[in-house]
Protein backbone atom coordinates (compact mmCIF):
# COMPACT_ATOMS: atom_id res chain seq x y z
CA UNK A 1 4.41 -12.02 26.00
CA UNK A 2 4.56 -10.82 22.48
CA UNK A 3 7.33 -10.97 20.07
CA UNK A 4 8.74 -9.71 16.56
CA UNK A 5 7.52 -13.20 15.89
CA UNK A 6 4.05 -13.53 17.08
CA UNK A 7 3.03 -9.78 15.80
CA UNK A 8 4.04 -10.91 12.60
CA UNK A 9 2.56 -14.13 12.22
CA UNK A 10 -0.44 -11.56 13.83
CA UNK A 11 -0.59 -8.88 10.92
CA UNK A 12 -0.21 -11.49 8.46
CA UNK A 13 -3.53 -13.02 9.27
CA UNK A 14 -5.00 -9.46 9.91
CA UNK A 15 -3.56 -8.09 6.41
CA UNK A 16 -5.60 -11.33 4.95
CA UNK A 17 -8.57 -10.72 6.69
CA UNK A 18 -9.03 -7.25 5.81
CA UNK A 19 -7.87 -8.21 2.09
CA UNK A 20 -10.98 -11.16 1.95
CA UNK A 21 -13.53 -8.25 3.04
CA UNK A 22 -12.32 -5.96 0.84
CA UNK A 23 -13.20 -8.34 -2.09
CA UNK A 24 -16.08 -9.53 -0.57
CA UNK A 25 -17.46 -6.26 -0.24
CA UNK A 26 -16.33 -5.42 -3.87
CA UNK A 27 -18.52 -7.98 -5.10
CA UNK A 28 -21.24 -6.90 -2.70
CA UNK A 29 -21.29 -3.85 -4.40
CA UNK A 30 -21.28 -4.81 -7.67
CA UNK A 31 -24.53 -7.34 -6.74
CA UNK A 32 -25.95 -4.37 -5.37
CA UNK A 33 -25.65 -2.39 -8.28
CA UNK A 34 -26.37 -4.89 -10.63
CA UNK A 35 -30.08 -5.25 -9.12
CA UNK A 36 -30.62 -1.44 -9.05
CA UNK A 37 -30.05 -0.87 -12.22
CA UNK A 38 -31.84 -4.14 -13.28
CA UNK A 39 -28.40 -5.53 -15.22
CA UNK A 40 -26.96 -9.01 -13.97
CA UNK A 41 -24.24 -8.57 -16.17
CA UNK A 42 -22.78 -5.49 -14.37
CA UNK A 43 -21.37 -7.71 -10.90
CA UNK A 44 -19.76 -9.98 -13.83
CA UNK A 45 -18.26 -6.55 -15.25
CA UNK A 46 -17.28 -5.13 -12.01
CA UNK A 47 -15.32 -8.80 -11.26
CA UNK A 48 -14.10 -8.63 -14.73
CA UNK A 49 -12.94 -5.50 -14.60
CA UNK A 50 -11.26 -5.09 -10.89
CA UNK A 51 -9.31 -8.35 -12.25
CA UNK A 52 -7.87 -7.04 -15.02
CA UNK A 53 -6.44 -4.04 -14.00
CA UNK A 54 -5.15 -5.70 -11.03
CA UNK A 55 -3.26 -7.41 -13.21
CA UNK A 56 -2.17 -5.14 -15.41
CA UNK A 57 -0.84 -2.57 -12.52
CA UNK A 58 0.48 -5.79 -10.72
CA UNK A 59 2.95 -6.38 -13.61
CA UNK A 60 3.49 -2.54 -14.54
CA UNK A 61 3.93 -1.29 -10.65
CA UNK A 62 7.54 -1.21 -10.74
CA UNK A 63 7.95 0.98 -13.92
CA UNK A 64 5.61 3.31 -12.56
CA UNK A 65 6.97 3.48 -9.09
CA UNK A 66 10.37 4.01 -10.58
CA UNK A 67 9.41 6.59 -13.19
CA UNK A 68 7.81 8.69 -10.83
CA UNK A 69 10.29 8.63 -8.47
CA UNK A 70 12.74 9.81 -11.02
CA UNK A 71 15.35 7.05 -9.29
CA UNK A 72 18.24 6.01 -11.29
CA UNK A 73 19.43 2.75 -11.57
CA UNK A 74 22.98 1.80 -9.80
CA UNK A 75 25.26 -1.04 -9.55
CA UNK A 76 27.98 -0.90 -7.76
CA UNK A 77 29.52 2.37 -7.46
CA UNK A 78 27.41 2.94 -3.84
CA UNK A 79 29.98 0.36 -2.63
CA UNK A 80 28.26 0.99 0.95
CA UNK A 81 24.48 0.41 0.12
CA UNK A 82 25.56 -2.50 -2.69
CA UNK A 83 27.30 -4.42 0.39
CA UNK A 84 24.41 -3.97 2.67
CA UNK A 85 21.84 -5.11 -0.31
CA UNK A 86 23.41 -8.04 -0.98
CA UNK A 87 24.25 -9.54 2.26
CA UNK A 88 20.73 -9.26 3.31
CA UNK A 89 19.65 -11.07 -0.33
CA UNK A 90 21.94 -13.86 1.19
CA UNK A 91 20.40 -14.15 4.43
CA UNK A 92 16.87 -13.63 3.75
CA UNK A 93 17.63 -16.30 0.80
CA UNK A 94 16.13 -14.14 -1.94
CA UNK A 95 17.77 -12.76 -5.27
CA UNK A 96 19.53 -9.17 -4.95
CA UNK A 97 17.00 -7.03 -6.03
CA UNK A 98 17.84 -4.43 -8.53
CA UNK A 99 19.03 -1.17 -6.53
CA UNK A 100 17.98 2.57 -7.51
CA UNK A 101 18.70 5.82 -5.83
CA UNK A 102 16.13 8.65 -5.82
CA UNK A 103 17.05 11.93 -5.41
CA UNK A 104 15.90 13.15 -3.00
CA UNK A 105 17.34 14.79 0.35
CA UNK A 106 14.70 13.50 2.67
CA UNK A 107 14.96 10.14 4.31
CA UNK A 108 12.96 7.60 2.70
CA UNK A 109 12.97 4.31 0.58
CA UNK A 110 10.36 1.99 -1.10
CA UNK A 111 10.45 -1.58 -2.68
CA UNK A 112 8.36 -2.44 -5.79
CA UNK A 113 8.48 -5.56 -8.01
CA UNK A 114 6.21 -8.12 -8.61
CA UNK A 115 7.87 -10.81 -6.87
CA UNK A 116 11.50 -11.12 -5.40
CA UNK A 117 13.09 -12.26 -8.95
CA UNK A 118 11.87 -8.85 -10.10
CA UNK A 119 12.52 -7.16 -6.95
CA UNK A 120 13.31 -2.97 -6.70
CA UNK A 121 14.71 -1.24 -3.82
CA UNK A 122 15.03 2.82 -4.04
CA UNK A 123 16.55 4.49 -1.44
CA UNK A 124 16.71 8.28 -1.44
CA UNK A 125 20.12 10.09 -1.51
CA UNK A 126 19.21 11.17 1.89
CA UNK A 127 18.87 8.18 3.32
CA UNK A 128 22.48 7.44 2.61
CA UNK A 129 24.03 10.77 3.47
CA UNK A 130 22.40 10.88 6.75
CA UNK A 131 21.95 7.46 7.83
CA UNK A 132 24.56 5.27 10.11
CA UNK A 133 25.55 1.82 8.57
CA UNK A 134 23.02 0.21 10.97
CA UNK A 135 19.92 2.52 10.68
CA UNK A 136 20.79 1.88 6.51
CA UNK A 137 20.23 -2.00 7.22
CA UNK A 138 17.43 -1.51 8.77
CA UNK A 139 15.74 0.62 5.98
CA UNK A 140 16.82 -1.61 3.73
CA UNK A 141 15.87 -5.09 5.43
CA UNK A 142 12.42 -3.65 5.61
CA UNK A 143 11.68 -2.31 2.04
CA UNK A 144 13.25 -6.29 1.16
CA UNK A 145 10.84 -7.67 4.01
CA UNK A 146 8.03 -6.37 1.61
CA UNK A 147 9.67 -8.13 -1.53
CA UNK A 148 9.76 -11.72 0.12
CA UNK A 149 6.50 -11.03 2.13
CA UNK A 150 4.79 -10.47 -1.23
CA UNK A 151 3.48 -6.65 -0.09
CA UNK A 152 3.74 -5.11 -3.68
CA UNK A 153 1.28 -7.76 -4.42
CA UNK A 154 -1.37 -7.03 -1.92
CA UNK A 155 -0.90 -3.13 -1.89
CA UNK A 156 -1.28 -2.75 -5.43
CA UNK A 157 -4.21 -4.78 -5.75
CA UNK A 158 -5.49 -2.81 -2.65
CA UNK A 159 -4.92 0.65 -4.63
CA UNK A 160 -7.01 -0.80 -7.34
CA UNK A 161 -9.90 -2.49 -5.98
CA UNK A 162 -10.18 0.80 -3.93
CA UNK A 163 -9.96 3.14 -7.34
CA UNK A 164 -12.37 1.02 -8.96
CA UNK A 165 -15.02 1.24 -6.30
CA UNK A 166 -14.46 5.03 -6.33
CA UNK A 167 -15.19 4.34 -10.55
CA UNK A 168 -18.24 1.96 -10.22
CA UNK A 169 -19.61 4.06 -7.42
CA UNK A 170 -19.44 7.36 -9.61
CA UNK A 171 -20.73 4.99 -12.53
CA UNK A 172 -23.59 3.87 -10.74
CA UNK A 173 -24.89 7.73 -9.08
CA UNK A 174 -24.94 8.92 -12.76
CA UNK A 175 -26.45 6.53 -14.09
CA UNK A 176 -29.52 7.16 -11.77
CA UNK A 177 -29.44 10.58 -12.33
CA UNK A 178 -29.79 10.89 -16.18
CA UNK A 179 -31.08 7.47 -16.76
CA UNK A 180 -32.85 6.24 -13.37
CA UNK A 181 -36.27 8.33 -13.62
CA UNK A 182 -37.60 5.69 -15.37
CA UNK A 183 -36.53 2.55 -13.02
CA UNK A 184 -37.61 4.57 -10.03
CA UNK A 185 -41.58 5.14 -11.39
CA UNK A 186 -41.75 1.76 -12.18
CA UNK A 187 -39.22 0.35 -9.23
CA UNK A 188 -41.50 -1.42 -6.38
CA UNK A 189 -40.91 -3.88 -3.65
CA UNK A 190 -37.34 -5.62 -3.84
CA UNK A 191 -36.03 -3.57 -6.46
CA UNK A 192 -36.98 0.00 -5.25
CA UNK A 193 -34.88 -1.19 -2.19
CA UNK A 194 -32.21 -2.34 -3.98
CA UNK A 195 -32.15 1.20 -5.65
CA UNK A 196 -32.24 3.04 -2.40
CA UNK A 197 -29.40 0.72 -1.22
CA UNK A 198 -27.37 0.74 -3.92
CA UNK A 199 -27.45 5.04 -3.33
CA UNK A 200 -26.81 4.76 0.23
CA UNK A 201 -23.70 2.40 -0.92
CA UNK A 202 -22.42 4.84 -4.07
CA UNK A 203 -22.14 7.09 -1.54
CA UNK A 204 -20.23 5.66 1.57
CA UNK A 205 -18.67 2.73 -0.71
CA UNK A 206 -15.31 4.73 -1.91
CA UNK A 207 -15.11 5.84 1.85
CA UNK A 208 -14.90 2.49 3.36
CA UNK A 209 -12.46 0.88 0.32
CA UNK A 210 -10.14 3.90 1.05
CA UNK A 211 -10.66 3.13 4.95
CA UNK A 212 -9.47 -0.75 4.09
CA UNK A 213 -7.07 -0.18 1.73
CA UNK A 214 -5.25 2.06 3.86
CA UNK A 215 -5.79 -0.57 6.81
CA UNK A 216 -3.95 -2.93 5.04
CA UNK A 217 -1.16 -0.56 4.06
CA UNK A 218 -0.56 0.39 7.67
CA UNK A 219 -0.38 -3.27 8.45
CA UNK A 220 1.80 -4.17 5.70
CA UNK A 221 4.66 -1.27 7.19
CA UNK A 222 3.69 -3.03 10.95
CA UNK A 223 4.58 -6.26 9.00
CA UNK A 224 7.53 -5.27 7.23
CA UNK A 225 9.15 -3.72 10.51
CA UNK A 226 8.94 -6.96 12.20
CA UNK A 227 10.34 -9.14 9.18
CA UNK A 228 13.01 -6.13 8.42
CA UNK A 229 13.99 -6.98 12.25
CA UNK A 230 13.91 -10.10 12.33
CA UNK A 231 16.27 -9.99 9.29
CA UNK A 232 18.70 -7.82 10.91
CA UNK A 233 18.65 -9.12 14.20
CA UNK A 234 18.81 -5.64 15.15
CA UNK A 235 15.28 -3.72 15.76
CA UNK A 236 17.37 -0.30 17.16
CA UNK A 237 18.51 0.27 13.56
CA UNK A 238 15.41 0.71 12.34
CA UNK A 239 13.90 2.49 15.26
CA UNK A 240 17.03 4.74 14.98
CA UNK A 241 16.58 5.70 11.60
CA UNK A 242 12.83 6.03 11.98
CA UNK A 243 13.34 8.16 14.45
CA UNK A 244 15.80 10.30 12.10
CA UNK A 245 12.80 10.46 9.58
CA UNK A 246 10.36 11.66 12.69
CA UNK A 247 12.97 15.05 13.03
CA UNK A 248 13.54 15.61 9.63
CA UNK A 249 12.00 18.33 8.19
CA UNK A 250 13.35 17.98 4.41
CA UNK A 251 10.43 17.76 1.94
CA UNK A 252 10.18 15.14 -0.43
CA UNK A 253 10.07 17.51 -4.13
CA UNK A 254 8.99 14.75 -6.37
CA UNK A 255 6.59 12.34 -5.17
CA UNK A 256 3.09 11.35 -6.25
CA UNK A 257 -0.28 9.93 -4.42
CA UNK A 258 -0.09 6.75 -6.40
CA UNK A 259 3.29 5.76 -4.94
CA UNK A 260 2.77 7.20 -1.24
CA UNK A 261 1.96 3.46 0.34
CA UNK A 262 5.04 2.18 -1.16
CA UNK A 263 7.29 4.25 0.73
CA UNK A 264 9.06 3.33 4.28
CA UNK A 265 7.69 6.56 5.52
CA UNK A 266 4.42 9.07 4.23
CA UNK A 267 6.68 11.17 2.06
CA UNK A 268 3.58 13.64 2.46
CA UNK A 269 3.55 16.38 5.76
CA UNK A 270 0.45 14.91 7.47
CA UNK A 271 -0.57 16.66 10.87
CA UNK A 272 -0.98 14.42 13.99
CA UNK A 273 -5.15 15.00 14.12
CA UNK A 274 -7.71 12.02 14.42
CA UNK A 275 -9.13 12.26 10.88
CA UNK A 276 -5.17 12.84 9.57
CA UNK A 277 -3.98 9.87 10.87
CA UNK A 278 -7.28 7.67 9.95
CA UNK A 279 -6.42 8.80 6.14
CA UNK A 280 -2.96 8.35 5.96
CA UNK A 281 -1.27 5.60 4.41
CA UNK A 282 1.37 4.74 7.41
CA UNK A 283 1.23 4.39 10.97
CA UNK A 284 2.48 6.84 12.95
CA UNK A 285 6.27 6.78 13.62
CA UNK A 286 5.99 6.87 17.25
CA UNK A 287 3.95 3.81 17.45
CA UNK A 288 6.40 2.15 14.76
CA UNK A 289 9.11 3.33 17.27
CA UNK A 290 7.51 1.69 20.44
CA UNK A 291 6.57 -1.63 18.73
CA UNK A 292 10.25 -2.31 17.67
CA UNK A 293 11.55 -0.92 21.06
CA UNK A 294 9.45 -3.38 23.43
């Protein structure tokens, strides 16, 4: 029979999995590439590259998030959300995490931060006008479930390996275009199918990185519901306040694509289609709803 436990210890591997092909086929690409256009050094660039801007958006995620957002930093005049924030820190054994409200009417929260010493929770305005204490908790737990579960980590590097597949792919088709008359006359036997590959892949690459990246997103929320739970003790808060989100039909006025993943729920209207729901950064509620309620 499965449990909050076993489904997370199961998305965890999953999220992993999906994270070790996505580099793997990042560097498949960049092989690819690199004997099409007849230049070793390009995989080494694409590596390079991917690397440090993973980096550099790793350590600069939470200023962006937050500046986006437009959230304002609070201490403890929210005497309500400050209480529920810091009892959790103490059970889940992690530092309080710096608290911001973002306003916004609609339901919704994210958590950004490096790791949990530099931990950010944002929680709309609302979220706390329209929430119960114990649907709050449970929005809460889960946005610190991604802090100690290392999410911002994974997601952002996600975001970016994705984005710079998009880049190298783009890279690559112009290159052959103004440049590649020349390789193709005189490309024969491996390397002419190298070239034709490496076309093929500029073209579906970006597809399949958006495919995984948002894989591992929708995981990631799977994963933080279960922790969030777990945390709480209480899965009906969450599923309460998820279901809230589900009939609320206040848009969110200031939000970007960027930031979309980070949030508890897609702060974007989606429609419930097959291609809508392959593209879109979040499981669906009602499966969200199910999972927490069996």
């Amino acid at each position: 029979m499965s449990t909050l436990y076993s489904y997370a210890s199961a998305n965890i591997r999953r999220t992993y999995l999906l994270f070790v092909v996505f580099l793997g086929f990042l560097i498949g690409v960049g092989f690819i590439f690199s004997q099409a256009l007849e230049a070793p050094a390009i995989l080494w660039i694409v590596v390079a590259f991917s690397t440090i801007l993973s980096l550099v958006s790793f350590f600069w995620s939470d200023r962006i998030a937050i500046g986006l957002s437009g959230a304002r930093e609070i201490s403890d005049e929210h005497n309500l959300l400050y209480d529920i924030v810091e009892n959790l820190a103490i059970t889940a054994g992690l530092p309080k995490p710096r608290l911001y409200i973002i306003p916004e009417l609609a339901i919704n929260a994210f958590a950004t931060g490096r790791d949990p010493a530099h931990g950010v929770v944002a929680v709309t305005e609302g979220a706390l006008e329209k929430l119960e204490r114990s649907e709050l908790e449970g929005v809460v737990a889960h946005e610190m479930s991604h802090i100690k579960n290392r999410d911002t980590l994974v997601a952002t590097i996600a975001v970016v390996l994705a984005g710079f597949i998009a880049i190298a792919a783009d890279f690559f088709l112009r290159t052959m275009f103004w440049g590649g008359g020349r390789r193709r006359d005189r490309g024969s036997g491996a390397t002419g199918i190298f070239i034709l590959i490496g076309i093929i892949l500029a073209i579906l690459a970006p597809i399949f990185a958006q495919l995984v990246q948002l894989a591992i997103s929708r995981k990631r929320e799977f994963l933080a519901d279960a922790s969030g739970s777990l945390l709480t003790r209480y899965p009906e808060g969450l599923a309460s306040a998820l279901e809230k989100i589900g009939r609320d039909a206040t848009p969110m006025t200031r939000v970007s694509h960027a930031t979309a993943h980070l949030y508890l729920s897609n702060p974007f209207r989606r429609s419930a289609d097959f291609m809508a729901r392959i593209f879109s950064t979040h499981p669906p509620l009602e499966e969200r709803i199910r999972i927490l309620r069996s």
